[in-house]
N, C-alpha and C. Protein backbone atom coordinates (compact mmCIF):
# COMPACT_ATOMS: atom_id res chain seq x y z
N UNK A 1 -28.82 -17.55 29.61
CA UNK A 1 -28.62 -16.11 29.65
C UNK A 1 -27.16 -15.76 29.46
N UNK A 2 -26.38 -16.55 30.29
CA UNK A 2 -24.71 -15.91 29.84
C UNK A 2 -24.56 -16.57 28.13
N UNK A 3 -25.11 -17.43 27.76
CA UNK A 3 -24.57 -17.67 26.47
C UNK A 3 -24.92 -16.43 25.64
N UNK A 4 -26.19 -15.97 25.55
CA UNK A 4 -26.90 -14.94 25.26
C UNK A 4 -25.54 -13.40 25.53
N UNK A 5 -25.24 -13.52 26.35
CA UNK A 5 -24.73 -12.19 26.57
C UNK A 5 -22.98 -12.30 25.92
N UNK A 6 -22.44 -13.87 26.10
CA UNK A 6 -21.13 -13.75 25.67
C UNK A 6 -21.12 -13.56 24.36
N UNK A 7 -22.10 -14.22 23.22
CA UNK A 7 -22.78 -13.92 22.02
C UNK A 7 -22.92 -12.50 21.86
N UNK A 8 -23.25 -11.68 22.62
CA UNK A 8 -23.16 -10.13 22.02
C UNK A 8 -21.63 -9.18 22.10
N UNK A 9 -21.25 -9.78 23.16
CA UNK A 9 -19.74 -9.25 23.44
C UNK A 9 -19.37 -9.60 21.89
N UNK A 10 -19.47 -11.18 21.64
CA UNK A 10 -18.21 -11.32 20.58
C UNK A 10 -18.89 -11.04 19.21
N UNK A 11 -20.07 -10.99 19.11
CA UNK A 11 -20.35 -9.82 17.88
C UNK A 11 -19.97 -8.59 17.75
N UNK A 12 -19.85 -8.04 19.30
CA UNK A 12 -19.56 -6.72 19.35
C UNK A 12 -18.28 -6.67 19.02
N UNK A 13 -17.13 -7.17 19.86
CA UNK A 13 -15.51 -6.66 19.12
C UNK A 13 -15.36 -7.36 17.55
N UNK A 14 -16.39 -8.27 17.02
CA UNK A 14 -15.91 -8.67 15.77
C UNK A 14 -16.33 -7.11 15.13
N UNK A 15 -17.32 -6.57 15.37
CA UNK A 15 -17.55 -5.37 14.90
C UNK A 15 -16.70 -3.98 15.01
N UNK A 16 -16.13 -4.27 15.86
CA UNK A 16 -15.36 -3.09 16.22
C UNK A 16 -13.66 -3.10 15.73
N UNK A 17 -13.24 -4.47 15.40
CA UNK A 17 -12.24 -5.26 14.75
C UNK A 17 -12.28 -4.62 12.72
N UNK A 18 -13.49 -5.22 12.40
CA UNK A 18 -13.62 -4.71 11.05
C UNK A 18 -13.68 -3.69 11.15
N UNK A 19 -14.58 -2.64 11.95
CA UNK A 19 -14.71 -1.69 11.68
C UNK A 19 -13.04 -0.07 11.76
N UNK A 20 -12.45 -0.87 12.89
CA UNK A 20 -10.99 -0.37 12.98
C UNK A 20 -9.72 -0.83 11.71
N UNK A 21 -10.06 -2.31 11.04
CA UNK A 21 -9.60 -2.52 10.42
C UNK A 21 -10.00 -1.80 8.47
N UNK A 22 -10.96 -1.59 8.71
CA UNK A 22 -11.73 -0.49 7.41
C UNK A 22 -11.16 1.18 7.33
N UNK A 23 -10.92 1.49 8.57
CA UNK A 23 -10.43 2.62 8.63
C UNK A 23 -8.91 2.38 8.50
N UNK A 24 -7.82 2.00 9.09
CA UNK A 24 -6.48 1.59 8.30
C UNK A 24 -6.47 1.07 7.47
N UNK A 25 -7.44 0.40 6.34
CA UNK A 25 -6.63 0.35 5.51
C UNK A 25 -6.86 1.82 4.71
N UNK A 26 -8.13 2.55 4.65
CA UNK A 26 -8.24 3.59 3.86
C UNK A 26 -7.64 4.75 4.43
N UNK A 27 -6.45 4.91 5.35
CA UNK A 27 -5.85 5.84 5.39
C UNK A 27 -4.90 6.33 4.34
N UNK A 28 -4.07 5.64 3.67
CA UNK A 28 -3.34 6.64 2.32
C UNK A 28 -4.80 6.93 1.90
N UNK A 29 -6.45 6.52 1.35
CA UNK A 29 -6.75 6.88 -0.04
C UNK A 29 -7.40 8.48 1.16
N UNK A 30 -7.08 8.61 2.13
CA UNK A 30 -7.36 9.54 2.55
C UNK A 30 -6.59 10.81 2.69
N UNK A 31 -5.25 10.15 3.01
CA UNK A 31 -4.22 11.44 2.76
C UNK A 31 -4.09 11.58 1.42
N UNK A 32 -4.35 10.96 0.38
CA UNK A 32 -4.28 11.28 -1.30
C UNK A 32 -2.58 10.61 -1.17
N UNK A 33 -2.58 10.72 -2.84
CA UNK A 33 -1.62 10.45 -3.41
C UNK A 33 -0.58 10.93 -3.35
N UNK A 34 -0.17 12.40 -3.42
CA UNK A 34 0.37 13.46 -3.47
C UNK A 34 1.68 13.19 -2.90
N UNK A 35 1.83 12.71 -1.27
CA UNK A 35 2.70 12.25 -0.63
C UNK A 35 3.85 10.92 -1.60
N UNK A 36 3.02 10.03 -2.35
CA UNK A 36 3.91 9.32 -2.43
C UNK A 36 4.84 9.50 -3.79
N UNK A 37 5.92 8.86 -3.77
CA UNK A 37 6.72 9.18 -4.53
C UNK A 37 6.42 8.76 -6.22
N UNK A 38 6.93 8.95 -7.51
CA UNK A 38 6.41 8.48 -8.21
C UNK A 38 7.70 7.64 -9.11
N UNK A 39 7.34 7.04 -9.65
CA UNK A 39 8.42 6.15 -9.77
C UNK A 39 8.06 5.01 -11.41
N UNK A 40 8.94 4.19 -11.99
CA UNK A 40 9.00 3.58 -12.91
C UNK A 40 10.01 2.62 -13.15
N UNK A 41 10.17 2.22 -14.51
CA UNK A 41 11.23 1.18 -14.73
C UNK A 41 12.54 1.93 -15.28
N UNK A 42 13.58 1.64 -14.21
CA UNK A 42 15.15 1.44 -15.42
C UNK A 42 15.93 0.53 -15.37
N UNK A 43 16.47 0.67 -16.98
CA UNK A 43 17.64 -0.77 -17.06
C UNK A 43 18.78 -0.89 -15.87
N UNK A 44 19.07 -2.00 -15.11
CA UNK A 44 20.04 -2.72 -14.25
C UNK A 44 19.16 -1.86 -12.80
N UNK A 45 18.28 -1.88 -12.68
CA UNK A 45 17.41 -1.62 -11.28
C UNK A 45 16.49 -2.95 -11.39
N UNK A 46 17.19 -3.46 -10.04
CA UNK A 46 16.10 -5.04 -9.91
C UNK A 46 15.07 -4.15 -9.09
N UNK A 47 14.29 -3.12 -8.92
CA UNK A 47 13.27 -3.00 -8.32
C UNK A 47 12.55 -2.02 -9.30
N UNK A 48 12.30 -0.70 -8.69
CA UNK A 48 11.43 0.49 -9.04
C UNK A 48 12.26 1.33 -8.77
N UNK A 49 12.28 2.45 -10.02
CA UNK A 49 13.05 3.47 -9.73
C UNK A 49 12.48 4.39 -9.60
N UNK A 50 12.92 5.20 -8.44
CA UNK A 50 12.19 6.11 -7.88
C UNK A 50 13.28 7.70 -8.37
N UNK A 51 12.55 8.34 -9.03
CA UNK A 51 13.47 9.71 -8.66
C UNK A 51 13.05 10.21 -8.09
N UNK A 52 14.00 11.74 -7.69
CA UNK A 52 14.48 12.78 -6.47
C UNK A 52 14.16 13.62 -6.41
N UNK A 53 12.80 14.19 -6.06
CA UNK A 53 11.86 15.18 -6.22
C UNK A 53 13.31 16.69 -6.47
N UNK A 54 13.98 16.55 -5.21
CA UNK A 54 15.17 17.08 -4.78
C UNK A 54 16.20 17.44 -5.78
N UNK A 55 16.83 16.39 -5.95
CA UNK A 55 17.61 16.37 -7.27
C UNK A 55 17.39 16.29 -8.22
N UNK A 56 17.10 16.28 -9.58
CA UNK A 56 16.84 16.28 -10.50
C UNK A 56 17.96 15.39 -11.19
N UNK A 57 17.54 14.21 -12.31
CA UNK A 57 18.25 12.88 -12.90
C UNK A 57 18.82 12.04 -11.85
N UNK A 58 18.57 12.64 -10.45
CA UNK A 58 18.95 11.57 -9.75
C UNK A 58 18.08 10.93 -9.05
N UNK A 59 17.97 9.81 -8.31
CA UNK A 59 17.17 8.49 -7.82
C UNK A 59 17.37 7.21 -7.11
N UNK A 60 16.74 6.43 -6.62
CA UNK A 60 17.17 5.52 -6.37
C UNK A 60 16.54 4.50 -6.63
N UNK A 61 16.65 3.10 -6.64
CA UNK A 61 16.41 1.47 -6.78
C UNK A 61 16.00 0.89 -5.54
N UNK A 62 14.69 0.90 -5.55
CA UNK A 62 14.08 0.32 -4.53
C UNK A 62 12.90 -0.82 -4.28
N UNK A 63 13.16 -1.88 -3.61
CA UNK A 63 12.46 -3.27 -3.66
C UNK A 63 11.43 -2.99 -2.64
N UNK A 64 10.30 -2.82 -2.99
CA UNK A 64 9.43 -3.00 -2.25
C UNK A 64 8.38 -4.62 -1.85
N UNK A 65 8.14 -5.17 -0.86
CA UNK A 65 8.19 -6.69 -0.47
C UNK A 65 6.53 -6.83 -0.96
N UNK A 66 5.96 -7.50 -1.62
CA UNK A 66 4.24 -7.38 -1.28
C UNK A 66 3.55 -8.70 -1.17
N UNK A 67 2.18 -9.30 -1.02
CA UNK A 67 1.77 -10.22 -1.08
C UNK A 67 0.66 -9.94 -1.78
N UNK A 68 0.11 -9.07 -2.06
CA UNK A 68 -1.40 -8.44 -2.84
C UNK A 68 -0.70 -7.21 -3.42
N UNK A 69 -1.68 -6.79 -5.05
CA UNK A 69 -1.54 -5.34 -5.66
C UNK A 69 -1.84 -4.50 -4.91
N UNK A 70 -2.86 -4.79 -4.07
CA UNK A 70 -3.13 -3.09 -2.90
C UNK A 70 -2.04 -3.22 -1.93
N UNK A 71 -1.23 -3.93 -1.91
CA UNK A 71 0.54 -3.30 -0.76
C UNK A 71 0.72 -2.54 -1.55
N UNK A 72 1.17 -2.49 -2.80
CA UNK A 72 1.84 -1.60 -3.41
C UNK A 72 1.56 -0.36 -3.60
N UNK A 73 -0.07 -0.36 -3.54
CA UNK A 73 -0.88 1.42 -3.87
C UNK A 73 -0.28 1.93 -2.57
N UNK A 74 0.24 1.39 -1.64
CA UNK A 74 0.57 2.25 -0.28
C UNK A 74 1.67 2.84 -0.33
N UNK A 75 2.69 2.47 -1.27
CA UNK A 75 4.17 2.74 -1.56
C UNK A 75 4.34 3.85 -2.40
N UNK A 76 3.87 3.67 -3.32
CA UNK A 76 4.11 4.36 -5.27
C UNK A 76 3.41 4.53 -5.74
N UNK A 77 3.27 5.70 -6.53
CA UNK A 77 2.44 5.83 -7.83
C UNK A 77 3.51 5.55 -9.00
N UNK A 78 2.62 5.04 -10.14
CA UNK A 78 3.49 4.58 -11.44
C UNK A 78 3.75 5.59 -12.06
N UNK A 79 4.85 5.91 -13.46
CA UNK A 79 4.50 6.83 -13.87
C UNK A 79 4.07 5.91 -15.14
N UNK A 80 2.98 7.29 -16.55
CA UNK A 80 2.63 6.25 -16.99
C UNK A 80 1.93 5.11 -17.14
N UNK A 81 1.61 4.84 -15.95
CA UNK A 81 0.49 3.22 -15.67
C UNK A 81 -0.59 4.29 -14.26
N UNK A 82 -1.82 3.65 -14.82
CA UNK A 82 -2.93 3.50 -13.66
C UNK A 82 -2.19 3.39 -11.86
N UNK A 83 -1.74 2.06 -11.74
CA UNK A 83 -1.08 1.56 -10.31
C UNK A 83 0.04 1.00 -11.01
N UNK A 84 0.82 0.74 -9.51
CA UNK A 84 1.43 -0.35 -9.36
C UNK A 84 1.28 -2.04 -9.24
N UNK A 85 1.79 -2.99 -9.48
CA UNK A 85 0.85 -4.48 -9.47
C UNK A 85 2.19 -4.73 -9.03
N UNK A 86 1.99 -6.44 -7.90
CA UNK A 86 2.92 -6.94 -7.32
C UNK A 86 2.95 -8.45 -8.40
N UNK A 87 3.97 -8.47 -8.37
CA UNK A 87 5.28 -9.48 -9.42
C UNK A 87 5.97 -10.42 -9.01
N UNK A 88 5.63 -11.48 -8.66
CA UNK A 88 7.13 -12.41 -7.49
C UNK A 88 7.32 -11.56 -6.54
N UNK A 89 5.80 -11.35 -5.49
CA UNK A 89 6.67 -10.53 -4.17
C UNK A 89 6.98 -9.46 -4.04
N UNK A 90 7.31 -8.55 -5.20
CA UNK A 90 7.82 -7.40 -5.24
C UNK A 90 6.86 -6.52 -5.98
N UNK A 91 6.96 -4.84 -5.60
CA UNK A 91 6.20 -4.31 -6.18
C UNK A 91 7.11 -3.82 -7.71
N UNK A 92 6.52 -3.68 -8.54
CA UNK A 92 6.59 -3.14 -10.01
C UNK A 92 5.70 -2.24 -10.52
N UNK A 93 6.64 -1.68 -11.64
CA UNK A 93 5.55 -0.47 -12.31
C UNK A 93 5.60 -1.12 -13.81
């Protein structure tokens, strides 16, 4: 009987584990896109260049770290391209 019952506990938080983990990750596709910045390639920027909603021709060079293409959908939209895809670690457009 206790095997029986410790068996439902640990089905239960494996369930409640995925199921918390399903909901963070789909929080950006829930706040939308809108928020994130949009960004592309320029010459002598080792990362993604992002311009300045703010300023206008101005921007900055920024390395974003990744291990999978979906880190990067959390960061940037491309301009120009569908997504972003990760490259040696880093995100790129």
């Amino acid at each position: 009987m206790a095997s029986r019952s410790s068996t439902s506990v640990l089905l239960l938080s494996c369930m409640i584990s995925c199921v918390f983990m399903l909901l963070v990750i789909n929080v950006p596709k829930a706040e939308g896109d809108s928020q994130l910045p949009v960004c592309g390639n320029k010459e002598g920027c080792g990362g993604i260049w992002c311009r300045d909603e703010r300023r206008p021709g101005k921007g900055k060079c920024i390395t974003w770290t990744c291990d999978l293409q979906e880190d990067c959908k959390k960061f940037v939209n491309c301009e120009g391209l569908p997504m972003p895809y990760c490259m040696e670690g880093l995100c790129a457009c």
